[in-house]
Protein backbone atom coordinates (compact mmCIF):
# COMPACT_ATOMS: atom_id res chain seq x y z
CA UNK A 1 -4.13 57.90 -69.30
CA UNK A 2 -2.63 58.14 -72.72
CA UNK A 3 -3.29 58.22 -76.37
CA UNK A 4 -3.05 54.71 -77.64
CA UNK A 5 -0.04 54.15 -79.93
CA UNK A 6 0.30 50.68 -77.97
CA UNK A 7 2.70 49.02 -80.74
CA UNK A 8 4.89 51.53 -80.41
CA UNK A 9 4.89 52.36 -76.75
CA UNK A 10 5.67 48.15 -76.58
CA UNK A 11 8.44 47.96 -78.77
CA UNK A 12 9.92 50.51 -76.70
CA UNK A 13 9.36 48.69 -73.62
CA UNK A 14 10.99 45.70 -74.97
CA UNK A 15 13.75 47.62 -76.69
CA UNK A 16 14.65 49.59 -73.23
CA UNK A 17 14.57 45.70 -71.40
CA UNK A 18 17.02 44.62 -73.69
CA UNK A 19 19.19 47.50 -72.94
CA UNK A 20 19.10 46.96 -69.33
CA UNK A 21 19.50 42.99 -69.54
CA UNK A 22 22.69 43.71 -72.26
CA UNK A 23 24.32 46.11 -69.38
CA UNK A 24 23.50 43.43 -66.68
CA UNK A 25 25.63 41.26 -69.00
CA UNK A 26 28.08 43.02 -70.10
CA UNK A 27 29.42 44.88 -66.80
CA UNK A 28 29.88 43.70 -63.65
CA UNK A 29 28.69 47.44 -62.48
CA UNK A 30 25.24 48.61 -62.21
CA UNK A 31 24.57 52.60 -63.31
CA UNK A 32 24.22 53.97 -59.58
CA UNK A 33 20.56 56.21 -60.01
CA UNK A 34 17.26 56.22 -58.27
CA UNK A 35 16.94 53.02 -57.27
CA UNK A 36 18.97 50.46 -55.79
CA UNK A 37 19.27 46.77 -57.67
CA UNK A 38 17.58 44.73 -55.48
CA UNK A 39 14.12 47.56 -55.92
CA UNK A 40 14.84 47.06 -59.89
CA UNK A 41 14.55 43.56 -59.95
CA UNK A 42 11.12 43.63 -58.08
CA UNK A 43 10.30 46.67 -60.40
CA UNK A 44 7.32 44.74 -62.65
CA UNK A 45 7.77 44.36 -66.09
CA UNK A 46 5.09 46.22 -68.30
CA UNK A 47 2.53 43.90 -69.80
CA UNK A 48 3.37 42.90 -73.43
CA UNK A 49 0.38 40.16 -74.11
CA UNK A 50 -2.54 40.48 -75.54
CA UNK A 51 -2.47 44.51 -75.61
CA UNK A 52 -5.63 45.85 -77.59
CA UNK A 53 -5.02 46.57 -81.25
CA UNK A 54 -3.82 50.29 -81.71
CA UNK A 55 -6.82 52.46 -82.39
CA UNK A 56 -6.11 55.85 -82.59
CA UNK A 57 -7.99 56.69 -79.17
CA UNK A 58 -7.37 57.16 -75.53
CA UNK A 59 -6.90 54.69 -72.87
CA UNK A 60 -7.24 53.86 -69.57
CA UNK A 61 -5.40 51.32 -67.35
CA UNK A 62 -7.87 49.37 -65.10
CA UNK A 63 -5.91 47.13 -62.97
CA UNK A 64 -3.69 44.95 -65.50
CA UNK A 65 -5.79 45.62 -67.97
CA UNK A 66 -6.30 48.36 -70.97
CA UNK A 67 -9.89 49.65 -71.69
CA UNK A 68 -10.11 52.05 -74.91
CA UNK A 69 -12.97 54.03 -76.30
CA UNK A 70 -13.10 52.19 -79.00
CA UNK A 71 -14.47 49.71 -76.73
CA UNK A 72 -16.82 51.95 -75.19
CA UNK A 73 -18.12 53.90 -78.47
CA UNK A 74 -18.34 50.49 -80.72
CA UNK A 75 -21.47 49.37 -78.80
CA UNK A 76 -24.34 49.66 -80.87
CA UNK A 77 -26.92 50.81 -77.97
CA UNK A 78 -24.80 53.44 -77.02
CA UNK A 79 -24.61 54.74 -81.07
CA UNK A 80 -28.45 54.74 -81.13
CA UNK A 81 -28.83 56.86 -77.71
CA UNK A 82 -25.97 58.97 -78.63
CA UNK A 83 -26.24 59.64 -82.38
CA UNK A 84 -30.03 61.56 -81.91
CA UNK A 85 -28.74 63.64 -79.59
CA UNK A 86 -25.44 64.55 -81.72
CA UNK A 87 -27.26 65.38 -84.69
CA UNK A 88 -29.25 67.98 -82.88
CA UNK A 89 -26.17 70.00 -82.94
CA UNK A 90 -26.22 71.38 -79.15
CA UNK A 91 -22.84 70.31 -77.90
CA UNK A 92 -24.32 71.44 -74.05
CA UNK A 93 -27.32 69.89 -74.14
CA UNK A 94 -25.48 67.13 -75.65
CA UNK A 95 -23.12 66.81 -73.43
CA UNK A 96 -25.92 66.61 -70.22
CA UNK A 97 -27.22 63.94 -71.10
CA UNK A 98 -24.37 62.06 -72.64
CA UNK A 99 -22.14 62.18 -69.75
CA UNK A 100 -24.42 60.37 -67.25
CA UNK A 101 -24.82 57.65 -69.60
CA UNK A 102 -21.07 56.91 -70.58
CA UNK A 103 -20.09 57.51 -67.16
CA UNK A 104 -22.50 54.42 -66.10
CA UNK A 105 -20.92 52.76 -69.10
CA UNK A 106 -17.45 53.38 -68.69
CA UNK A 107 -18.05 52.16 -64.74
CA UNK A 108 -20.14 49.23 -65.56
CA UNK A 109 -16.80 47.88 -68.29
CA UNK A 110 -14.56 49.08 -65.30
CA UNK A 111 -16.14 47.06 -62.66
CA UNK A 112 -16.19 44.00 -64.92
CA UNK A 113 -12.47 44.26 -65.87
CA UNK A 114 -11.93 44.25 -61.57
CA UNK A 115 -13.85 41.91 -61.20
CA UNK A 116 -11.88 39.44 -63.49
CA UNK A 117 -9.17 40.10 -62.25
CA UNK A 118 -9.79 39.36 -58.98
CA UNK A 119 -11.44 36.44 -60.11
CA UNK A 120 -8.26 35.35 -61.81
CA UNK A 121 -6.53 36.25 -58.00
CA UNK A 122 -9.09 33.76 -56.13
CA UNK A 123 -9.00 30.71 -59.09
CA UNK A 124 -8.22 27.40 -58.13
CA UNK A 125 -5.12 25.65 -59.50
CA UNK A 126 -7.52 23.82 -61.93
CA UNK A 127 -9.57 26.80 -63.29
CA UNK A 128 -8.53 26.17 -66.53
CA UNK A 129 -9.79 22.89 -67.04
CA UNK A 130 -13.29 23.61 -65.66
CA UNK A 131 -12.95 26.56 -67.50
CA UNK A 132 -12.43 24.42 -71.17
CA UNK A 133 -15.07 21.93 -70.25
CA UNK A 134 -17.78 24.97 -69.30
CA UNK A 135 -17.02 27.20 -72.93
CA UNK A 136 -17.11 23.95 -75.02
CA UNK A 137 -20.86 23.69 -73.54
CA UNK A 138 -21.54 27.29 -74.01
CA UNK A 139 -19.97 26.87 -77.90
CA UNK A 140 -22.17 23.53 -78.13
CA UNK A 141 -24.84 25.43 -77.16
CA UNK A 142 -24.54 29.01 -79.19
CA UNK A 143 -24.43 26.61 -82.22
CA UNK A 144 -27.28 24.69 -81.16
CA UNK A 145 -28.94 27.80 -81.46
CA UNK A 146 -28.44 27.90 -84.96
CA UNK A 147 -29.89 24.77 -85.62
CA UNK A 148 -26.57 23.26 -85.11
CA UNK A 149 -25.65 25.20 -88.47
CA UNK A 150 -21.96 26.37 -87.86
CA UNK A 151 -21.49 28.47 -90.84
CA UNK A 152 -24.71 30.09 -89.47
CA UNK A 153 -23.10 30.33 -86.01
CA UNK A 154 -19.95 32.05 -87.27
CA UNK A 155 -21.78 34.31 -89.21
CA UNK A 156 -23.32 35.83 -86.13
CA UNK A 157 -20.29 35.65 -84.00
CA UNK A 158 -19.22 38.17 -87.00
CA UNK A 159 -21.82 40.29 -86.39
CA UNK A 160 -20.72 40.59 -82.82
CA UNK A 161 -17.16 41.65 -84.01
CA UNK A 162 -15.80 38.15 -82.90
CA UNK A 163 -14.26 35.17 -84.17
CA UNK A 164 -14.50 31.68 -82.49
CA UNK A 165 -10.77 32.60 -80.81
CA UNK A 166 -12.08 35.88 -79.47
CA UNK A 167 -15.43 34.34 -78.29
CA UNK A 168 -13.69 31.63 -76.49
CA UNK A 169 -11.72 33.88 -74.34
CA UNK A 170 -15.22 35.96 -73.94
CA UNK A 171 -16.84 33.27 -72.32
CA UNK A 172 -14.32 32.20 -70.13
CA UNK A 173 -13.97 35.63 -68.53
CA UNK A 174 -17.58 35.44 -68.38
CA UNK A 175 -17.85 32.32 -67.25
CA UNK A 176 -14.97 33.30 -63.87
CA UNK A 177 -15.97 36.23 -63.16
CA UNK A 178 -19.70 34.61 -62.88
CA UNK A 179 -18.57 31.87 -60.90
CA UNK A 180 -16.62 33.98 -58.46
CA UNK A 181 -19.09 36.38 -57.70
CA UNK A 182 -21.78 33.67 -57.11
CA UNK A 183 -19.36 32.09 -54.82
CA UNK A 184 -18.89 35.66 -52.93
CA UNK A 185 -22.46 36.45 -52.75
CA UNK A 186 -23.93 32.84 -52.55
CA UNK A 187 -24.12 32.53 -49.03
CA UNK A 188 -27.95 32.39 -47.57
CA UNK A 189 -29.26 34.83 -45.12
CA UNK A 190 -32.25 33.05 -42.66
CA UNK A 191 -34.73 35.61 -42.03
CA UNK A 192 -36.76 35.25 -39.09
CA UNK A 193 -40.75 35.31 -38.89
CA UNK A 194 -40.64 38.40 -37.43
CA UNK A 195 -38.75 40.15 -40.24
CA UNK A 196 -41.16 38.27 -42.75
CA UNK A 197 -44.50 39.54 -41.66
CA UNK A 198 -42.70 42.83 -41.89
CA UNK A 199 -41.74 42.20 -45.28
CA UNK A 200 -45.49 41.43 -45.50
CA UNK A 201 -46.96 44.28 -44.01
CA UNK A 202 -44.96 46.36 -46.43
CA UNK A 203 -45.68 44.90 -49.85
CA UNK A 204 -48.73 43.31 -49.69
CA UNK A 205 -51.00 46.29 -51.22
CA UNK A 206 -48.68 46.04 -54.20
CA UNK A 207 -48.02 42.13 -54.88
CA UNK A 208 -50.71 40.43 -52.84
CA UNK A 209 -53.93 42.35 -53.08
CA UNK A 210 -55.95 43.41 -55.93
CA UNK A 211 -59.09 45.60 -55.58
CA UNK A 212 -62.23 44.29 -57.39
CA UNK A 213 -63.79 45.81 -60.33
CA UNK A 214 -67.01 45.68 -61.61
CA UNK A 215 -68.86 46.93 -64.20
CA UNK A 216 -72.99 48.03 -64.26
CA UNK A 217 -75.98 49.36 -67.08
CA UNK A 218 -78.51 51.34 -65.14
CA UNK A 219 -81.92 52.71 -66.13
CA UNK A 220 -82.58 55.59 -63.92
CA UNK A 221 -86.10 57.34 -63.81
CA UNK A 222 -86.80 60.42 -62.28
CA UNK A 223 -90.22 61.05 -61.72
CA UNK A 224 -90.23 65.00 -62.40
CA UNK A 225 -88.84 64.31 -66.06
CA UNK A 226 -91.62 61.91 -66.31
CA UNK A 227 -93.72 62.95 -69.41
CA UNK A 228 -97.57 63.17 -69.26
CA UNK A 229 -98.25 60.52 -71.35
CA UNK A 230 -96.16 58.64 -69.15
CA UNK A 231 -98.32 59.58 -65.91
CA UNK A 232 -101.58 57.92 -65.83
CA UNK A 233 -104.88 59.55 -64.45
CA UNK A 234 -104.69 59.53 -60.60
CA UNK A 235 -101.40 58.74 -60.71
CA UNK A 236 -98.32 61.36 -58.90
CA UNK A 237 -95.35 60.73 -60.92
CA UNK A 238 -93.36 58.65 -58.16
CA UNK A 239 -96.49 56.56 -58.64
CA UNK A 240 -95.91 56.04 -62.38
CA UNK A 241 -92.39 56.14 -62.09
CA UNK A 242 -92.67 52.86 -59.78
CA UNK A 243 -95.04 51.25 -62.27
CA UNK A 244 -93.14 51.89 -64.98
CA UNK A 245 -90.22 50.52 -63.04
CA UNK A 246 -91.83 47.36 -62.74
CA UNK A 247 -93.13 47.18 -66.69
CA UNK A 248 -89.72 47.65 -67.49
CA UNK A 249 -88.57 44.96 -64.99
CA UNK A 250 -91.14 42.36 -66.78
CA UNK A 251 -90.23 42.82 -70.53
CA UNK A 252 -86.62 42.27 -69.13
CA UNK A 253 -87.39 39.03 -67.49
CA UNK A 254 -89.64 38.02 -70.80
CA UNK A 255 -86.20 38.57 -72.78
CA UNK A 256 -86.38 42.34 -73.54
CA UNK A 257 -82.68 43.87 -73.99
CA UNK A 258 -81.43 46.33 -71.04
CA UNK A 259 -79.53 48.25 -73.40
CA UNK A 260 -82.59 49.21 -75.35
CA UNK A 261 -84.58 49.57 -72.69
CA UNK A 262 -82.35 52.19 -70.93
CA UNK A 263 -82.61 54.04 -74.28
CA UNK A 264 -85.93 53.98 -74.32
CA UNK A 265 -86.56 54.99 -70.77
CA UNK A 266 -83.71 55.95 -68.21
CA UNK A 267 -83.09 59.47 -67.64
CA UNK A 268 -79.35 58.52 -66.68
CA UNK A 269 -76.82 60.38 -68.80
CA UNK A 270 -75.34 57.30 -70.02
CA UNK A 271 -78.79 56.03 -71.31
CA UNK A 272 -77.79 56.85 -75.32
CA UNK A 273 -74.92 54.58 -74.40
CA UNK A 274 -77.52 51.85 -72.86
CA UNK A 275 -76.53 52.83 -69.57
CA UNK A 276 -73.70 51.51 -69.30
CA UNK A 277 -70.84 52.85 -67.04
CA UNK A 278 -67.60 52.35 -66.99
CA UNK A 279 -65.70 49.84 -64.99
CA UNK A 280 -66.03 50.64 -61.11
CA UNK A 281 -62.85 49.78 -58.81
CA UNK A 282 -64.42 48.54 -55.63
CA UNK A 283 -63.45 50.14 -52.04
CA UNK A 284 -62.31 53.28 -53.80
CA UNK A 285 -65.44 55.60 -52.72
CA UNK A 286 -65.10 56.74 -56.92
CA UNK A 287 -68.95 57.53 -57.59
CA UNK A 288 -70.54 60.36 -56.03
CA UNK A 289 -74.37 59.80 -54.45
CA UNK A 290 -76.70 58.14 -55.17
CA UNK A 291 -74.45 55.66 -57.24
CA UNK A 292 -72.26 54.30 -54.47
CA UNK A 293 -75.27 52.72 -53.23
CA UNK A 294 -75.74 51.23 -56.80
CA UNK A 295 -72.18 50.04 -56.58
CA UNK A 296 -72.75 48.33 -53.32
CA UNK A 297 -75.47 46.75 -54.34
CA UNK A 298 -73.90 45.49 -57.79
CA UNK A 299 -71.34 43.83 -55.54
CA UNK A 300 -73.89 41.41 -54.29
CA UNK A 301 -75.48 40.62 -57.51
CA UNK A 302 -73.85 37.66 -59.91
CA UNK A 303 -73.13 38.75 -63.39
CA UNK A 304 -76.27 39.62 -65.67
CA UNK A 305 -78.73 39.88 -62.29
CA UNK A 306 -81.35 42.47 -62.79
CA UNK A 307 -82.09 44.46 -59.20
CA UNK A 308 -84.40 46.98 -58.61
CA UNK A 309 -86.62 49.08 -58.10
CA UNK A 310 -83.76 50.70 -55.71
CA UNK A 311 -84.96 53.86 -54.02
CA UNK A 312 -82.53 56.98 -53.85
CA UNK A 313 -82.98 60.60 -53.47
CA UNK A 314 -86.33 60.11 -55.22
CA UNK A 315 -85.07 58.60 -58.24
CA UNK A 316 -85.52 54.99 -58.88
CA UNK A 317 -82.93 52.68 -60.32
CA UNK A 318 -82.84 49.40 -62.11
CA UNK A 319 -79.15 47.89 -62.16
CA UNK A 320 -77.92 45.03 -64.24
CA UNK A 321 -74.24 43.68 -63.22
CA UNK A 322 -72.43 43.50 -66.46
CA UNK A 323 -69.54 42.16 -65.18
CA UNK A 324 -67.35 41.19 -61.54
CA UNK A 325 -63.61 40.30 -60.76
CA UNK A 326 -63.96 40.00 -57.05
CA UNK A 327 -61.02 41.21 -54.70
CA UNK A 328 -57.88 39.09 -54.11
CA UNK A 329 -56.03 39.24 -51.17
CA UNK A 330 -53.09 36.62 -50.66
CA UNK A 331 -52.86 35.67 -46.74
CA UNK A 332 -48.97 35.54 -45.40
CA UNK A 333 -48.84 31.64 -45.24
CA UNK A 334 -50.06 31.57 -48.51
CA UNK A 335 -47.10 33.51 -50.18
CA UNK A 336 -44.11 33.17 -47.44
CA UNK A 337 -41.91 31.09 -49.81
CA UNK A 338 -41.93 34.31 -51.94
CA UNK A 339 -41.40 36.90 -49.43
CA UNK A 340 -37.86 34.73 -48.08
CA UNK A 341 -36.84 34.63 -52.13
CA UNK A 342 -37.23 37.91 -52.53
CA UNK A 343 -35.85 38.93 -49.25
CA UNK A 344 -33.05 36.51 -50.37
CA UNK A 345 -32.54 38.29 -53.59
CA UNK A 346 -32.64 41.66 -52.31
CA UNK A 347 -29.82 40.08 -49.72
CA UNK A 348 -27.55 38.75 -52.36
CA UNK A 349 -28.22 42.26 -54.69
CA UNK A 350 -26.58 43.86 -51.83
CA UNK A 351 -24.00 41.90 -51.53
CA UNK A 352 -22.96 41.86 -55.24
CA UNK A 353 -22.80 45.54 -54.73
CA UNK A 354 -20.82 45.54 -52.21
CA UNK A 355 -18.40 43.76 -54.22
CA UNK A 356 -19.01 46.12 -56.97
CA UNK A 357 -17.99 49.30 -54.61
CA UNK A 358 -15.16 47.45 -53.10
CA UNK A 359 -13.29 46.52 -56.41
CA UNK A 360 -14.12 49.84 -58.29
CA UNK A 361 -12.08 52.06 -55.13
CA UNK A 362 -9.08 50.86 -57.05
CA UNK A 363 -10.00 52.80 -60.25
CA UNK A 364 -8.75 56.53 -60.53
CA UNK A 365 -12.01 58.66 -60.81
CA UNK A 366 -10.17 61.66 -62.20
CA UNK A 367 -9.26 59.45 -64.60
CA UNK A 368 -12.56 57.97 -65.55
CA UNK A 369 -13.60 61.11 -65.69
CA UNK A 370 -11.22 62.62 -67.95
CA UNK A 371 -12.05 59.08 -69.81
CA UNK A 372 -15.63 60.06 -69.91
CA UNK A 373 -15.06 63.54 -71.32
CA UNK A 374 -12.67 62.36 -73.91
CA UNK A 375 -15.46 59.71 -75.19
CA UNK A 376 -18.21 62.29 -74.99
CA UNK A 377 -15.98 65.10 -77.60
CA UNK A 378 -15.53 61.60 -79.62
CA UNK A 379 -18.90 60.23 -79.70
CA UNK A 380 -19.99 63.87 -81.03
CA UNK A 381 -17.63 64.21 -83.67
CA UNK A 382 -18.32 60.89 -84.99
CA UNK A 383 -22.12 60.80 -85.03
CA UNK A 384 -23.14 64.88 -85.11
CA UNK A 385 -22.12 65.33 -88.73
């Protein structure tokens, strides 16, 4: 961990080389200290290529490489989750729910840096060839994207902070570290049909089966709110209720419109709305008594059938199906090609983290974290005022 003054720090590497190469040259005796000559010639040299650009930051070393905040705080989705939360002013409330996020971050750019590199370990001898044939495609193809308009192209690529140089070298890292993880988790599992059905038995409710829904008007007459005009001489009001039933029934069938008719005459709640109820999910036991007997009934009928007079706790009801998606239910030979990709996927997920956990046990948590905290104080002072 240090504060990044990189041009410095490497001319001072290089300067202090030179020194040592100059007294290797001009003495036949090497300064007697710490280590003996043969351990400082295997000491490694520090890298001096392609260091980051000073910033005026911290920095971490992952592996070989350098990963600054700059990096981390530049991303514009982590500005617009980050920046709210600044403004507010809170620094601990801030800082709870900032430091979760950048530590995901800071993890996610770790693990890709590892991965690289190891990447880079496990290339062939001919990596970079492939590796110049696959970004020309991906170049042909970002382009192409732009209607093959280049100015266009680069104009975007500068929106992205990059030039063609810098999104070269981003594709080929991209482009390794892709191909070597596919080659470490590519390997198929065979899942027996035992394990399948399983897999079945388990999602099934969720992906394969969906409950039916239907949707009813009902006119509902109940013969004690029967008025006395409505109740002819001789007549108990059941008795007029069931006649009036069957009027109602007729004018239907010689075009009359439910709606108005439940209006008109239905003593249901609903009837101001034409009786019409909303959408029923079947099997789910949702309407109290007497209308889950309506609702068994409507899932006999065909869409705009007329049923009734239906006896129920001395009301009668006329039901009209508005509306039916019947139940689906997907059998296991039907959708066993999707359980073994899935299954497959799930298999491969694992693997890749796997690799993920194995490569980040080389980073220095303490560090990250101190990296973390150092990004979170920087983050706020940039976006809180």
């Amino acid at each position: 961990m240090e504060r990044t003054v990189r041009t410095g720090r490497g001319l001072m590497g290089l300067y202090a080389a030179g020194l040592f190469l100059f007294a290797l040259g001009c003495s036949s005796k090497i300064p007697q200290g710490k280590f003996t000559q043969e351990q400082m010639l295997n000491i490694p040299l520090a890298n001096r290529y392609n260091l980051p650009a000073p910033t005026g930051g911290m920095t971490i070393r992952v592996g070989s490489n350098t990963l600054t905040s700059e990096e981390i705080l530049s991303g514009p989705q982590l500005q617009e989750a980050l920046a709210p939360l600044a403004k507010r002013g809170n620094l601990a409330a801030y800082e709870a729910q900032a430091m979760p996020l950048l530590r995901s971050v800071i993890r996610s750019k770790v693990a890709d840096l590892l991965l690289y590199e190891e990447a880079r370990k496990n290339a062939p001898e001919n990596i970079e060839e492939q590796l110049e044939a696959a970004v020309k495609k991906e170049i042909e193809r970002f382009v192409a994207d732009y209607d093959n308009n280049v100015a266009l192209a680069e104009q975007e690529l500068k929106r992205m902070g990059m030039d063609w140089r810098s999104f070269q070298e981003y594709n080929k890292k991209l482009i390794m570290t892709h191909s070597f993880i596919s080659a470490t988790v590519m390997e198929e599992k065979k899942f027996t049909r035992r394990e399948l059905l399983d897999y079945y038995e388990q999602v099934k409710n969720e992906q394969f089966s969906r409950p039916g829904r239907l949707q009813f008007q009902l006119i509902e007459l109940v013969p004690s709110k029967l008025t006395s005009e409505q109740i002819q001489e001789g007549e108990s009001p059941e008795q007029a209720a069931r006649r009036i039933a069957q009027e109602i029934l007729e004018k239907i069938r010689q075009g009359g419109d439910f709606g108005e008719l439940a209006k008109q005459f239905s003593h249901d709640p609903l009837a101001s709305a034409g009786g019409l109820w909303a959408p029923v999910t079947m099997g789910t036991d949702s309407l109290a008594e007497p209308y889950d007997k309506i609702e068994k009934i409507a899932e006999t009928m065909s869409v705009n059938d007329v049923k009734g007079p239906i006896e129920a706790e001395g009301r009668l009801f006329l039901v009209k199906l508005v509306s039916l998606t019947p139940p689906v239910s997907k059998s296991f030979d039907e959708v066993q090609h999707i359980l073994e990709s899935q299954l497959q996927f799930q298999h491969k997920n694992r693997k890749y983290n796997e690799l993920v956990e194995k490569v980040i046990k080389r980073a220095d948590f303490v560090e990250l974290e101190r990296f973390a905290e150092f990004c979170a104080n920087e983050a706020y002072r940039r976006w809180s005022q």
